[in-house]
N, C-alpha and C. Protein backbone atom coordinates (compact mmCIF):
# COMPACT_ATOMS: atom_id res chain seq x y z
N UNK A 1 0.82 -1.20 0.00
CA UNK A 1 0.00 0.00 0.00
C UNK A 1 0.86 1.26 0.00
N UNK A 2 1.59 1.10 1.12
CA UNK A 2 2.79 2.15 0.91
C UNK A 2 3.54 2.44 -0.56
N UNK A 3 3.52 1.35 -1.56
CA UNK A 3 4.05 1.91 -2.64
C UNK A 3 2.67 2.80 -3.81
N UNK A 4 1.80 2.16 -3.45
CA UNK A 4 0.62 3.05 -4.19
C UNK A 4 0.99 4.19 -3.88
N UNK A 5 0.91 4.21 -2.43
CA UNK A 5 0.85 6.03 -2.14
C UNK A 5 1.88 6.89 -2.74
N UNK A 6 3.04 6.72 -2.62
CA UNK A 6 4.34 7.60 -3.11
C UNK A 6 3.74 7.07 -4.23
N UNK A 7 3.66 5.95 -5.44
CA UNK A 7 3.31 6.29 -6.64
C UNK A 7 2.18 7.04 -7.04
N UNK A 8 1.33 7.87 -6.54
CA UNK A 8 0.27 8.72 -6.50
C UNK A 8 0.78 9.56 -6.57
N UNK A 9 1.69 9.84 -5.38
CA UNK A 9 2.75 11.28 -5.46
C UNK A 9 3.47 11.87 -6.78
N UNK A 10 4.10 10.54 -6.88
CA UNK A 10 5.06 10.72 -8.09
C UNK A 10 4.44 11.40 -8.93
N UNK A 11 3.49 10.34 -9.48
CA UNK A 11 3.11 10.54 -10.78
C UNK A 11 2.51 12.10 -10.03
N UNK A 12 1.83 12.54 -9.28
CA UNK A 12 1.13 13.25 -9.26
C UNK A 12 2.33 14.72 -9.45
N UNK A 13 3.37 14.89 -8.77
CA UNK A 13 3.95 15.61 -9.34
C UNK A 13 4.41 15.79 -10.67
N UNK A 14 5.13 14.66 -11.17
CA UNK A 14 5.41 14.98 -12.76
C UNK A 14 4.23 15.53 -13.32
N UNK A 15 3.20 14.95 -13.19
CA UNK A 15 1.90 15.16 -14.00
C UNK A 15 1.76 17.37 -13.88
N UNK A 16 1.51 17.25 -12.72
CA UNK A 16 1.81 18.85 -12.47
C UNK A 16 3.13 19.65 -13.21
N UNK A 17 4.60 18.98 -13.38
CA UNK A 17 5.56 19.50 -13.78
C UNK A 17 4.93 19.83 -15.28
N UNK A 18 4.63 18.81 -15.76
CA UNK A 18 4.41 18.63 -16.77
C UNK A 18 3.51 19.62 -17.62
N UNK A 19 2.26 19.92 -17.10
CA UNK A 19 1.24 20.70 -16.91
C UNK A 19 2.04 22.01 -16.98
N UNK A 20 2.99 22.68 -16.29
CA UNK A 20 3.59 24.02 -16.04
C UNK A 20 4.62 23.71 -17.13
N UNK A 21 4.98 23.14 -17.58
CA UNK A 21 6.21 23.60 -18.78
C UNK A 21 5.76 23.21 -19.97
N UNK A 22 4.12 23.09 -20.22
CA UNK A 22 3.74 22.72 -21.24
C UNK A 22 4.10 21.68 -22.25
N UNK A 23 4.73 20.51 -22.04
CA UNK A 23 5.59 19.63 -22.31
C UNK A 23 4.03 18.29 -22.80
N UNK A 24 4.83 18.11 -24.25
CA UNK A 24 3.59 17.16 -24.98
C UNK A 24 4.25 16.02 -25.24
N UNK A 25 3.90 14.82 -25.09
CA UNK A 25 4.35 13.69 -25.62
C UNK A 25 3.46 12.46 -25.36
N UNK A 26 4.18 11.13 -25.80
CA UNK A 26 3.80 9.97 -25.14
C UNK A 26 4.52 9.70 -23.84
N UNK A 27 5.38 10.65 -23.32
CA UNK A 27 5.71 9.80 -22.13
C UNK A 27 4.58 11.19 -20.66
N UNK A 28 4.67 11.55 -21.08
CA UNK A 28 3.59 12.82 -20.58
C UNK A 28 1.75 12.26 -20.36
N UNK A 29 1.69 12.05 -21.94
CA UNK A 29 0.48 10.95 -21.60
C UNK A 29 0.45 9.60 -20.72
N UNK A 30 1.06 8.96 -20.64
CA UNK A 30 1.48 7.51 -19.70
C UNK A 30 1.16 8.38 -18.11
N UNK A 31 2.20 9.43 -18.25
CA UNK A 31 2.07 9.67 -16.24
C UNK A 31 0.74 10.19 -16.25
N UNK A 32 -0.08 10.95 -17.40
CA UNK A 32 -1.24 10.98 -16.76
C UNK A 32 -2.35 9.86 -16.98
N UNK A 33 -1.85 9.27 -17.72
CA UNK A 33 -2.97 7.82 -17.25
C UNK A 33 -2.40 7.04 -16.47
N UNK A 34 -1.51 7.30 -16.06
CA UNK A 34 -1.26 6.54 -14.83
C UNK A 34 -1.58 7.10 -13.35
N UNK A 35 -1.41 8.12 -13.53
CA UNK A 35 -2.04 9.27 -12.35
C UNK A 35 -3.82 8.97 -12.06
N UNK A 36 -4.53 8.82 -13.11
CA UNK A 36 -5.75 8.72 -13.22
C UNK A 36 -6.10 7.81 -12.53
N UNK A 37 -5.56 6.48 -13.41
CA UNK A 37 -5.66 5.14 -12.79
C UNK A 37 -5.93 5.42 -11.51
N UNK A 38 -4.42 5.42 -10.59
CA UNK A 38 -4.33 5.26 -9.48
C UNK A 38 -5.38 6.67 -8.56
N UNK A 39 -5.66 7.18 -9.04
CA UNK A 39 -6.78 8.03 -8.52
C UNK A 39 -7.46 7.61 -8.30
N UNK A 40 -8.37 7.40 -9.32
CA UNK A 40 -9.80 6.47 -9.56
C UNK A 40 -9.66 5.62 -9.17
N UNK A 41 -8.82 4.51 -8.92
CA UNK A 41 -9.15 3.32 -8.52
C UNK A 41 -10.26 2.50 -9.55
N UNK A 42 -9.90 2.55 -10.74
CA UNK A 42 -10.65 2.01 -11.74
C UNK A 42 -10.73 0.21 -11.72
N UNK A 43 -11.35 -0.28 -12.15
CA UNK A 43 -11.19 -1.45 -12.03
C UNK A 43 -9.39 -2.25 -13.03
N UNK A 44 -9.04 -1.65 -13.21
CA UNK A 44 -7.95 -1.69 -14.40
C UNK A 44 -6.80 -1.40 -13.21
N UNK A 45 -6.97 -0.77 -12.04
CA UNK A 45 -6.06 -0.70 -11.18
C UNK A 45 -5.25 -1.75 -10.64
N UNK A 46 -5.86 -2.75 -10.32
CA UNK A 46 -5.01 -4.04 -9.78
C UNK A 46 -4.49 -3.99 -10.55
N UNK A 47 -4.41 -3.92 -12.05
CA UNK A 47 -3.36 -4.90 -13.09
C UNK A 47 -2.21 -3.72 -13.42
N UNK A 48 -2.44 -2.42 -13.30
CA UNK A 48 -1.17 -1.14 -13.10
C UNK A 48 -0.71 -1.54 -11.73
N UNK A 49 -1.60 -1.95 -10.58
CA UNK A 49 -0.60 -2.04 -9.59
C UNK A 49 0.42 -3.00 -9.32
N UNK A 50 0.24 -4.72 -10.28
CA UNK A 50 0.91 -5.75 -10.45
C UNK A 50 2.11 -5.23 -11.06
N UNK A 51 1.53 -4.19 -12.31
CA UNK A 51 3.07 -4.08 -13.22
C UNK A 51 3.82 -2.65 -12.26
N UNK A 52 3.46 -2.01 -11.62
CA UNK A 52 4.51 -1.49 -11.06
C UNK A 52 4.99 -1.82 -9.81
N UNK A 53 4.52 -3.06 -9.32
CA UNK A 53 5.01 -3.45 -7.98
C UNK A 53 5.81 -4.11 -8.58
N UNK A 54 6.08 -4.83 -9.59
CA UNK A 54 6.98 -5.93 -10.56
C UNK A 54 8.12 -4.38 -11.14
N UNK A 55 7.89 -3.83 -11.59
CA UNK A 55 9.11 -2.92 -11.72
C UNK A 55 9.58 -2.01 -10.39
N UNK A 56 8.60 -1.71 -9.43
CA UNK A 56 9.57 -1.19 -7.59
C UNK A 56 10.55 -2.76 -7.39
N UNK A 57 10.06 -3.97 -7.50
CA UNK A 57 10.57 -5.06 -7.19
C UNK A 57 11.99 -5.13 -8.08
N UNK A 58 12.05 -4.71 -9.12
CA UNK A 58 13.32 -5.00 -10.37
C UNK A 58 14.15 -3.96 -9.97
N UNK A 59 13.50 -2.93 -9.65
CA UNK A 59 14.62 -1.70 -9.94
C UNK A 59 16.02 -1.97 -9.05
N UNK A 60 15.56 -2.46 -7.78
CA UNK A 60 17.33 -2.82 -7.18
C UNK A 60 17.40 -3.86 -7.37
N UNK A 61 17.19 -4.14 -8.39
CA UNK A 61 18.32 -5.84 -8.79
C UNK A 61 18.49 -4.94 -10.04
N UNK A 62 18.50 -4.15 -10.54
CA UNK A 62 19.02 -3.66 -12.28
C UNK A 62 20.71 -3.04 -11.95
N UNK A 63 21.47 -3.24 -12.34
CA UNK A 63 22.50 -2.79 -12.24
C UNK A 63 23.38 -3.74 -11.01
């Protein structure tokens, strides 16, 4: 649960950075559907929360 939350954050800041420097892309779109997601709590949520608990889980074993 604790990683939902800081990932709420996250995204929720970039999403804001993003927003203020007017910055367009596909990786811009992703943090805000990912921001959404985890907002809403959509039914589509469990399966964003599998794939980023599977990449918090990878990131310290990469390198």
């Amino acid at each position: 649960m604790s990683f939902s939350i800081s990932a709420l954050l996250l995204f929720g800041l970039l999403l804001a950075m993003l927003i203020r420097s007017k910055a367009v892309g596909a990786g811009s779109a992703l943090v805000a559907l990912l921001f959404g997601y985890y907002l809403s709590r959509t039914p589509a949520a469990p399966a964003i929360d599998q794939v980023m608990a599977a990449i918090g889980n990878a990131l310290p074993n990469v390198g």
